[in-house]
Protein backbone atom coordinates (compact mmCIF):
# COMPACT_ATOMS: atom_id res chain seq x y z
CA UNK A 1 0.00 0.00 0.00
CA UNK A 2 1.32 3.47 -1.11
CA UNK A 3 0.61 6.57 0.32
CA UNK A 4 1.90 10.38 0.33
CA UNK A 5 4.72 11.44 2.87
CA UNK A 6 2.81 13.24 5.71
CA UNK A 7 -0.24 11.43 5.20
CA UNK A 8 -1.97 11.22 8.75
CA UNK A 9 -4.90 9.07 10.20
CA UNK A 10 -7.12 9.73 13.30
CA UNK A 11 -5.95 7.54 16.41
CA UNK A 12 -8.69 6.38 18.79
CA UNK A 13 -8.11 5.64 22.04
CA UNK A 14 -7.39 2.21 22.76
CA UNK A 15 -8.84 0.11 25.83
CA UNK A 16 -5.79 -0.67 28.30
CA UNK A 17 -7.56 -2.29 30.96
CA UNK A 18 -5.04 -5.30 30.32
CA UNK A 19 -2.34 -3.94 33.07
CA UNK A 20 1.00 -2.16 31.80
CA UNK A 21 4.44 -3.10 33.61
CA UNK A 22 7.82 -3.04 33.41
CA UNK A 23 10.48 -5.11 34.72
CA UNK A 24 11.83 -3.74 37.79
CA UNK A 25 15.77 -4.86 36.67
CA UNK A 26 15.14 -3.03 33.16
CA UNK A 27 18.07 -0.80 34.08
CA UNK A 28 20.32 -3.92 34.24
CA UNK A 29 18.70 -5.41 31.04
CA UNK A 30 19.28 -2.72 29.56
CA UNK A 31 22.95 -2.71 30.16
CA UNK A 32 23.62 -5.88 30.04
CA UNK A 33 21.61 -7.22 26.99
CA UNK A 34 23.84 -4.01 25.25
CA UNK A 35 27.25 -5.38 26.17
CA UNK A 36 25.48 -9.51 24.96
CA UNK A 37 24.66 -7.44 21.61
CA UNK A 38 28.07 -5.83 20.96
CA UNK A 39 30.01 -9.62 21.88
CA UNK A 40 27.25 -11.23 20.02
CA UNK A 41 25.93 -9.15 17.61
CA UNK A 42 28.74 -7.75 15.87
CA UNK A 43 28.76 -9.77 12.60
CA UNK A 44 25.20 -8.94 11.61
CA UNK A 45 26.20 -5.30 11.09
CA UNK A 46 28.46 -3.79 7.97
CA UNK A 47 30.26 -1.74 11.04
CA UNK A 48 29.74 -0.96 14.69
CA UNK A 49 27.79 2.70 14.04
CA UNK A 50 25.12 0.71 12.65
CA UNK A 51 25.51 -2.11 15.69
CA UNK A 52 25.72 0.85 18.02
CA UNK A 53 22.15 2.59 16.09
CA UNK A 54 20.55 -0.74 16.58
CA UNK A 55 21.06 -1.04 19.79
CA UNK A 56 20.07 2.28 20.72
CA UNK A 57 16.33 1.73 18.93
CA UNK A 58 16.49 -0.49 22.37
CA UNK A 59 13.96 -2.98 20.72
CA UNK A 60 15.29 -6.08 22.62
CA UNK A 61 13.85 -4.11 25.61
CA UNK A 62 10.31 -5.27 24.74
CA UNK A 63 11.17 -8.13 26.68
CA UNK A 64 11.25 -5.95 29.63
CA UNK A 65 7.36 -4.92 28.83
CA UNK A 66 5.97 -8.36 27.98
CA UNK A 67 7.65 -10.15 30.66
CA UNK A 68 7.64 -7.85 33.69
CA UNK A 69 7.51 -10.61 36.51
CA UNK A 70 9.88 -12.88 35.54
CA UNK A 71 13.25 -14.23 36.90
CA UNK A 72 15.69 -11.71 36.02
CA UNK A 73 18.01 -14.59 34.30
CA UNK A 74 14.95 -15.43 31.96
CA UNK A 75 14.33 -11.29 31.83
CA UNK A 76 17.96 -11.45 29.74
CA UNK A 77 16.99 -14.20 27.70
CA UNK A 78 13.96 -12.88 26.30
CA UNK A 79 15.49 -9.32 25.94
CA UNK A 80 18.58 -11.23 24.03
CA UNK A 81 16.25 -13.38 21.71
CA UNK A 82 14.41 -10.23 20.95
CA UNK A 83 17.31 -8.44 19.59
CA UNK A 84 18.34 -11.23 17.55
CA UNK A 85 14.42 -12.22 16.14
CA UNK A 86 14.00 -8.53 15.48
CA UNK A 87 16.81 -8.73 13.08
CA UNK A 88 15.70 -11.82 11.27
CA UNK A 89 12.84 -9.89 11.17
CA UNK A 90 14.37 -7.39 9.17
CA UNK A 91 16.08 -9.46 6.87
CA UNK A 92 12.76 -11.48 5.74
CA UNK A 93 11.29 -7.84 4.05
CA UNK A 94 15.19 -7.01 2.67
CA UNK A 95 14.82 -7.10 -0.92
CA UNK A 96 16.94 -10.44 -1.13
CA UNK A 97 14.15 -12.14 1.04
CA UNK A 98 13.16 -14.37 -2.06
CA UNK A 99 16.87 -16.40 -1.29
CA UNK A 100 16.20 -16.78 1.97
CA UNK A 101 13.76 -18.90 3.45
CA UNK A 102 13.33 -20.32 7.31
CA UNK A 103 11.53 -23.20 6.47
CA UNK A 104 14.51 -24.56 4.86
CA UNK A 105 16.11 -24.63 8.53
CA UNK A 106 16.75 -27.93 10.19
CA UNK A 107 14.42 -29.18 12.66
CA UNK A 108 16.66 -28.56 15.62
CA UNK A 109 15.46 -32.86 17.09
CA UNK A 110 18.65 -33.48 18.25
CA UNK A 111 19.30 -30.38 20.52
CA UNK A 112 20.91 -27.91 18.23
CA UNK A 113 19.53 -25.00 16.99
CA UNK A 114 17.06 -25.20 14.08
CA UNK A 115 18.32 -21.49 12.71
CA UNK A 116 19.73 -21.19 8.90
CA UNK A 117 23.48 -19.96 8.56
CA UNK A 118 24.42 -17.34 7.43
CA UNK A 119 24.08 -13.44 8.51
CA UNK A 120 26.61 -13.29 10.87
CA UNK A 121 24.28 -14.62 13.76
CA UNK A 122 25.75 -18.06 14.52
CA UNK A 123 27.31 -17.18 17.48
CA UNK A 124 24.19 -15.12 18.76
CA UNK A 125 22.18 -18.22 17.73
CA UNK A 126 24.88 -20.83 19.82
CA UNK A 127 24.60 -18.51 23.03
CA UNK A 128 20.89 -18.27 23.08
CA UNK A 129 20.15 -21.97 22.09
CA UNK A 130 22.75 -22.99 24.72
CA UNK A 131 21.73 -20.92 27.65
CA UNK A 132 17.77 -21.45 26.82
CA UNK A 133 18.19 -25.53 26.92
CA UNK A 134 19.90 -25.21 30.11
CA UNK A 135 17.47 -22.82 31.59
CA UNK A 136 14.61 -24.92 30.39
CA UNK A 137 12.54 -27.76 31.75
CA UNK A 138 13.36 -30.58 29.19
CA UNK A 139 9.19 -30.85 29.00
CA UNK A 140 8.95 -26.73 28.04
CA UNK A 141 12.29 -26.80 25.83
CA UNK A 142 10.49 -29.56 23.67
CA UNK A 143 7.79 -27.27 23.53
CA UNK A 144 9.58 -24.12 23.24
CA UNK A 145 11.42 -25.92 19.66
CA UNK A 146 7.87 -27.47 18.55
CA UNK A 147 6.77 -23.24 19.17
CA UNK A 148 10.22 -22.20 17.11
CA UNK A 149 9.35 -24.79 14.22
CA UNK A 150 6.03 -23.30 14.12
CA UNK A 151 7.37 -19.92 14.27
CA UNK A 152 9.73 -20.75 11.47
CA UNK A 153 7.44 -22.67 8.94
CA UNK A 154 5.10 -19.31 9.20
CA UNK A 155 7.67 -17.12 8.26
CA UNK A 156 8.87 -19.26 5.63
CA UNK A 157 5.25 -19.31 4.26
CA UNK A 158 5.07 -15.02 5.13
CA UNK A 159 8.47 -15.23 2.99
CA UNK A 160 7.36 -17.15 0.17
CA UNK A 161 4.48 -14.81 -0.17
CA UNK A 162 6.70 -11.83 -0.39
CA UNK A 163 9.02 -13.23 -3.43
CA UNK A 164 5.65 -13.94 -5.18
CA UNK A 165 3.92 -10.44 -4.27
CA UNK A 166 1.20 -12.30 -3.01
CA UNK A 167 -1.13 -10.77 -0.26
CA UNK A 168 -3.34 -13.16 1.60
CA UNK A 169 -7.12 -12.37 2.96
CA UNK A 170 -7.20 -10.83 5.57
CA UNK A 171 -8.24 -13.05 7.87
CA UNK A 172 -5.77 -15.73 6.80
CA UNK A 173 -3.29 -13.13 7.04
CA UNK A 174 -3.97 -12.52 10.56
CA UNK A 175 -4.34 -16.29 11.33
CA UNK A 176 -0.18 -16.02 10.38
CA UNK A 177 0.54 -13.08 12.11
CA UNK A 178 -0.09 -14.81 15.31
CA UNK A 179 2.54 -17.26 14.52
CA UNK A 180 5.12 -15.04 12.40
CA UNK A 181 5.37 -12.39 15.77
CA UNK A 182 6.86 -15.64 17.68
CA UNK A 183 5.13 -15.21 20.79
CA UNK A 184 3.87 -18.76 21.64
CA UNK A 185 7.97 -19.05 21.70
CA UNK A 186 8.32 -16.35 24.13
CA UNK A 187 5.32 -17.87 26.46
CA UNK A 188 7.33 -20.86 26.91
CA UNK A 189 10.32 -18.44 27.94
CA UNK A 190 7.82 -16.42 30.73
CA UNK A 191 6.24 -19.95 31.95
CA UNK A 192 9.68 -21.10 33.00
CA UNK A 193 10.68 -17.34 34.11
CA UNK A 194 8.11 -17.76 36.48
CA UNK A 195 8.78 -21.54 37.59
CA UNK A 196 5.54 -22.97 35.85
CA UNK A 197 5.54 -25.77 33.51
CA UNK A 198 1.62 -26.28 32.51
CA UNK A 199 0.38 -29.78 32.07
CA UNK A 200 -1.65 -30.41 29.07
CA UNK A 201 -4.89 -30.49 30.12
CA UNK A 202 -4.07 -26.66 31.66
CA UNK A 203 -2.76 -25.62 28.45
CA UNK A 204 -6.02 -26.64 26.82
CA UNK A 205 -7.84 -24.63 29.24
CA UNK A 206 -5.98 -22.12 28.90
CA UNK A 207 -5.96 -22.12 24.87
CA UNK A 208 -8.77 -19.71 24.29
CA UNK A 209 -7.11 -16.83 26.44
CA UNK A 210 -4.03 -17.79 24.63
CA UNK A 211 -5.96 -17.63 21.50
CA UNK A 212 -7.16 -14.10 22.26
CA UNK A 213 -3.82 -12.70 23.23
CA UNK A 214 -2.20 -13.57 20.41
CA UNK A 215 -4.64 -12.12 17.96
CA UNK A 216 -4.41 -8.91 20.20
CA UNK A 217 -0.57 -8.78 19.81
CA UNK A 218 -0.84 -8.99 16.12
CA UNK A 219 -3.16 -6.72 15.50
CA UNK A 220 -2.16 -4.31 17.56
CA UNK A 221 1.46 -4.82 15.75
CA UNK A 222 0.68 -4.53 12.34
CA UNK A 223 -1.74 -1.42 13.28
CA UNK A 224 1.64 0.47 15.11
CA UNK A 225 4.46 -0.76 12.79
CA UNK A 226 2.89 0.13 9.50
CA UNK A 227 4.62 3.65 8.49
CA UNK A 228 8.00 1.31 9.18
CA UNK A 229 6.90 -2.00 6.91
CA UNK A 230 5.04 0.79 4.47
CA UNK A 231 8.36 2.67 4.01
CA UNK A 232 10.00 -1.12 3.27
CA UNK A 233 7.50 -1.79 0.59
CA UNK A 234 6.42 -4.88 2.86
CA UNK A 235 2.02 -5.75 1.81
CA UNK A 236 2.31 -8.33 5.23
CA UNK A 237 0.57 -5.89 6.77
CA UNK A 238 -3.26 -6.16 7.67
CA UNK A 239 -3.34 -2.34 7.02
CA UNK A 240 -2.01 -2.99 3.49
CA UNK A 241 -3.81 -6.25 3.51
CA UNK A 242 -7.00 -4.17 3.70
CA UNK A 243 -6.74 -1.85 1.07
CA UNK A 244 -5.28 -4.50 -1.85
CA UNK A 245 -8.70 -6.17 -1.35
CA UNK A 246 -11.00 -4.41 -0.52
CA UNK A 247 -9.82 -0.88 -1.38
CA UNK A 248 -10.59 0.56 2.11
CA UNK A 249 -8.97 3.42 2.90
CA UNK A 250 -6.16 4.11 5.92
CA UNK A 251 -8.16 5.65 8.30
CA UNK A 252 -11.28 2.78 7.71
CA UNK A 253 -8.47 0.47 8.43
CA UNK A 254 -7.42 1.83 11.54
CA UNK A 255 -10.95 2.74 12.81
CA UNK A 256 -11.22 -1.29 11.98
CA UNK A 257 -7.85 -2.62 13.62
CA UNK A 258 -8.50 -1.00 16.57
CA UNK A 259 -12.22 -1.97 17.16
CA UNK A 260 -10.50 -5.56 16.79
CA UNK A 261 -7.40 -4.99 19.35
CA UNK A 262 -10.83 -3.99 21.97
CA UNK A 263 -12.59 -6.70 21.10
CA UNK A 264 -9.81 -9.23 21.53
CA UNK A 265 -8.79 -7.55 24.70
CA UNK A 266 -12.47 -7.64 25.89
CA UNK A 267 -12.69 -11.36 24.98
CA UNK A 268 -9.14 -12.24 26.95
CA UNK A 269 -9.74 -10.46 29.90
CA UNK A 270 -14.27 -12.22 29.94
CA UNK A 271 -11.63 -15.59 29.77
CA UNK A 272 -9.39 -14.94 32.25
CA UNK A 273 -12.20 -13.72 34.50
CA UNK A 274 -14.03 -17.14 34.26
CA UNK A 275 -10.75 -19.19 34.35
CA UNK A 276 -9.78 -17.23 37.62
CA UNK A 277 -13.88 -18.21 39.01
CA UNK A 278 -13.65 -21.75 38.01
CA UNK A 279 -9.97 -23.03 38.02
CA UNK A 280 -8.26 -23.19 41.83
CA UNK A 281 -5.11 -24.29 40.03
CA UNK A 282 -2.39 -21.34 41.23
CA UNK A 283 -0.29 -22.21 37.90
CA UNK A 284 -3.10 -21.18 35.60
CA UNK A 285 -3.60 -18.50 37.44
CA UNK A 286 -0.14 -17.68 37.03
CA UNK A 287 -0.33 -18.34 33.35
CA UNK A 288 -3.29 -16.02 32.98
CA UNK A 289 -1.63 -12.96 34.75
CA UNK A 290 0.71 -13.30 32.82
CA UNK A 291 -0.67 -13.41 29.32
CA UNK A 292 -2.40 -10.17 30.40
CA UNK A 293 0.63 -8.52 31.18
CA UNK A 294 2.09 -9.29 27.80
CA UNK A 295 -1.02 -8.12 25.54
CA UNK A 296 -0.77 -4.73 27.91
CA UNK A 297 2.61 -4.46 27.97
CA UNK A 298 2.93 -5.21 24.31
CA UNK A 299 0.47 -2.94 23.71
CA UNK A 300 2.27 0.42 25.74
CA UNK A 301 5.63 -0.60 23.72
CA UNK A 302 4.32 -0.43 20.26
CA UNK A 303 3.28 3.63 21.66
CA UNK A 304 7.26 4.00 22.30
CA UNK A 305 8.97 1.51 19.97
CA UNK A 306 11.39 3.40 18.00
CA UNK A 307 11.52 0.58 15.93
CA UNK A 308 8.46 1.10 14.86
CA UNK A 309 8.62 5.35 14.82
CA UNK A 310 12.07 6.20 14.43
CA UNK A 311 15.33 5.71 15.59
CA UNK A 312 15.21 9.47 17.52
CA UNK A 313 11.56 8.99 18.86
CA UNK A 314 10.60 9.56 22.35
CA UNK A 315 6.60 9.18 22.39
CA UNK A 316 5.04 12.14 24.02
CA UNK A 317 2.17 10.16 26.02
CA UNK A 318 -0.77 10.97 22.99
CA UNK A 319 -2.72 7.86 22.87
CA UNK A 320 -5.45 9.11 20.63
CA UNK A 321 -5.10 11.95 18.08
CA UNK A 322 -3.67 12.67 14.66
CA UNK A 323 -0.61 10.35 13.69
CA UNK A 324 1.25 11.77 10.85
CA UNK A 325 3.66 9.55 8.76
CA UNK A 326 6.98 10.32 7.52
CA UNK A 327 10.23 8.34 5.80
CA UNK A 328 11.94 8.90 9.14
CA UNK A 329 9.49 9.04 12.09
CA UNK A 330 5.31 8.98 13.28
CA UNK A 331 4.24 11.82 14.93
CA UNK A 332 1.67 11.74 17.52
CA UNK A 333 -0.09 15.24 18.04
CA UNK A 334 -2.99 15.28 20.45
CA UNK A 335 -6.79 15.22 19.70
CA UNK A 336 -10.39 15.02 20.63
CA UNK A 337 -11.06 11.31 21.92
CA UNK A 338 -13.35 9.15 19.00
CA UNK A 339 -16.14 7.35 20.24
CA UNK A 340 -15.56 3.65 20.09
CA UNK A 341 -16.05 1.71 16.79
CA UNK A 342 -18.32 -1.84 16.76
CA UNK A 343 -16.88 -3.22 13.95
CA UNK A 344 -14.88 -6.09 14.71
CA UNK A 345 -15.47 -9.08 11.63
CA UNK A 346 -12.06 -9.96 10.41
C-alpha cells in the first residue's frame, strides 16, 4: 500500500484495561543485553555505528514490557532473543528475502539449533540456544522448539508470499501473524521465568485466552508498525492487507484494527475472568496474569517503539489523536477522543 509522505490518520483511544508493567531490573537489562549485543551481535552489522544505532532503537527491551515478573536470568533471555528475532525480522522484508527462506532450517530434534546460517548470527544463535536448553525444563524446551518450528514454517510461508507479491485475505493473514510475531515461543520463555511448567490439560484450558492474546498482539502490531513495513514496501501488513482487497482506505483500516485490538482484549480479559472463578489451580492462574501482562505491555511498547517510529523517537504520552507519517518518524499530536467503533469481523 502506497501513500503520500505526511499522510496522517485519526488515532482512537485504545482500551488498556489489560495492566502495563515493566520489569523492575530493566536498568540492568538494559545494560547488560547491550554489552550480549556488541560480543554477540557484531557480525550482523556492515560496522559498529550501525551495531551501536541498533542497539540504541532499544527494541530487545520489549522483553522488559511483555515479561515484567519474571526471573531476572529469563528477563535477559527474552530481551537477548528479541534483539536477535528482530533482526531476522528485518532481513525477511530485505529485498533479497526471495533467497532466503526459514523453512529450509533444520528441525533442531537433536538439541541444536534449528536457525539457517548465514548473517553473521551463529554465534548469537549458539549462546541463546545454549543458555535457553539449560534454563529450560526438558518438558517446556520440547515445547519451546515445537513453538520455534512453528514460528519458522510461518515465516517461511510469510516469505514465500513476499518473493511472489502475493497478499493473503485478511483473515488468513492474521491467522499467520499470530505465529510469524513468535510469541507462543516467548510464552514458553515467561512460563519457565516464572517456575511454571503447565500440564496439558491446563494448556487446553488455557488455549482460548491464549488464543485471544495472540490475535491482540498482532493486530495491535501490524496497526503500530505500518509507516516502518510501508516505508520497506512490505504488503504483510493487515493495514495494506485491507486496502489491496477491498480498497478501504487508511483511516477505515485503523478505525477497523483498533475496534478488533478492543474486542480481543475484551474477549481475553471475559476468559481470564471465568478461568480465575472456576480453576483453583495457582499455575493457571499464574499463566493467565501473565498473558495479560504481555497483551498490555505489548500494547504500551508499540506507543514508544522506536523501531516502529524512528530511531530518535521519544513518544510524548498521545494515545489518541492525529498520527502523521513520515520516511523517518510517526508523529503523535494530540486530539479530541473518538467514540468507540463496533466493527470487529475480520
Amino acid at each position: 500500500m502506497q501513500f503520500g509522505d505526511g499522510e496522517s490518520f485519526v488515532l482512537p483511544v485504545l482500551s488498556t484495561r489489560a495492566p502495563a508493567r515493566v520489569h523492575p531490573d530493566l536498568p540492568t537489562l538494559e545494560y547488560v543485553s547491550a554489552q550480549w549485543a556488541r560480543r554477540f551481535l557484531a557480525q550482523a552489522f556492515e560496522d559498529a555505528g550501525d551495531l551501536d544505532s541498533y542497539i540504541r532503537q532499544q527494541s530487545g527491551l520489549w522483553g522488559c514490557y511483555v515479561a515484567p515478573t519474571v526471573d531476572v536470568e529469563m528477563a535477559a533471555l527474552i530481551v537477548e532473543w528479541t534483539y536477535v528475532l528482530f533482526l531476522v525480522d528485518d532481513a525477511l522484508i530485505s529485498s533479497d528475502a526471495a533467497d532466503t527462506s526459514a523453512s529450509t532450517a533444520a528441525s533442531g530434534v537433536d538439541g541444536s539449533h534449528p536457525f539457517p546460517a548465514g548473517g553473521g548470527l551463529e554465534d548469537a544463535w549458539g549462546d541463546l540456544w545454549g543458555r535457553t536448553r539449560r534454563s529450560l525444563d526438558p518438558v517446556l524446551f520440547h515445547r519451546l522448539q515445537q513453538a520455534l518450528k512453528l514460528y519458522l514454517d510461518h515465516a517461511g510461508s510469510e516469505n514465500s508470499d513476499r518473493a511472489l507479491g502475493q497478499v493473503p485475505p485478511p483473515a488468513q493473514l492474521l491467522r499467520r501473524r499470530t505465529q510469524t510475531l513468535a510469541i507462543e515461543f516467548y510464552l514458553v520463555l515467561i512460563e519457565a521465568g516464572l517456575g511454571l511448567c503447565l500440564p496439558a490439560a491446563s494448556l487446553a484450558d488455557v488455549a482460548p485466552a491464549t488464543q485471544y492474546a495472540l490475535e491482540h498482539i498482532a493486530l495491535t502490531n501490524d496497526l503500530f508498525s505500518f509507516r516502518k513495513e510501508s516505508y520497506q514496501h512490505d504488503d504483510l501488513n493487515l493495514i495494506a492487507c485491507y486496502h489491496h482487497h477491498h480498497g478501504w482506505s487508511l483511516q477505515r483500516t485503523v478505525n477497523h484494527l483498533c475496534a478488533a485490538i478492543d474486542h480481543a482484549e475484551h474477549r481475553l480479559l471475559a476468559t481470564c475472568d471465568h478461568l480465575h472463578n472456576t480453576c483453583d489451580q495457582p499455575a493457571v492462574g499464574a499463566y493467565l496474569d501473565a498473558l495479560c501482562h504481555l497483551v498490555g505491555g505489548n500494547q504500551h511498547w508499540n506507543y514508544i517503539a522506536a523501531r516502529y517510529h524512528g530511531e530518535n523517537h521519544r513518544w510524548n504520552g498521545v494515545r489518541s489523536g492525529t498520527v502523521t507519517l513520515h520516511p523517518d518518524r510517526t508523529v503523535f499530536a494530540a486530539g479530541p477522543a473518538l467514540p468507540p467503533i463496533n466493527e470487529v469481523t475480520l
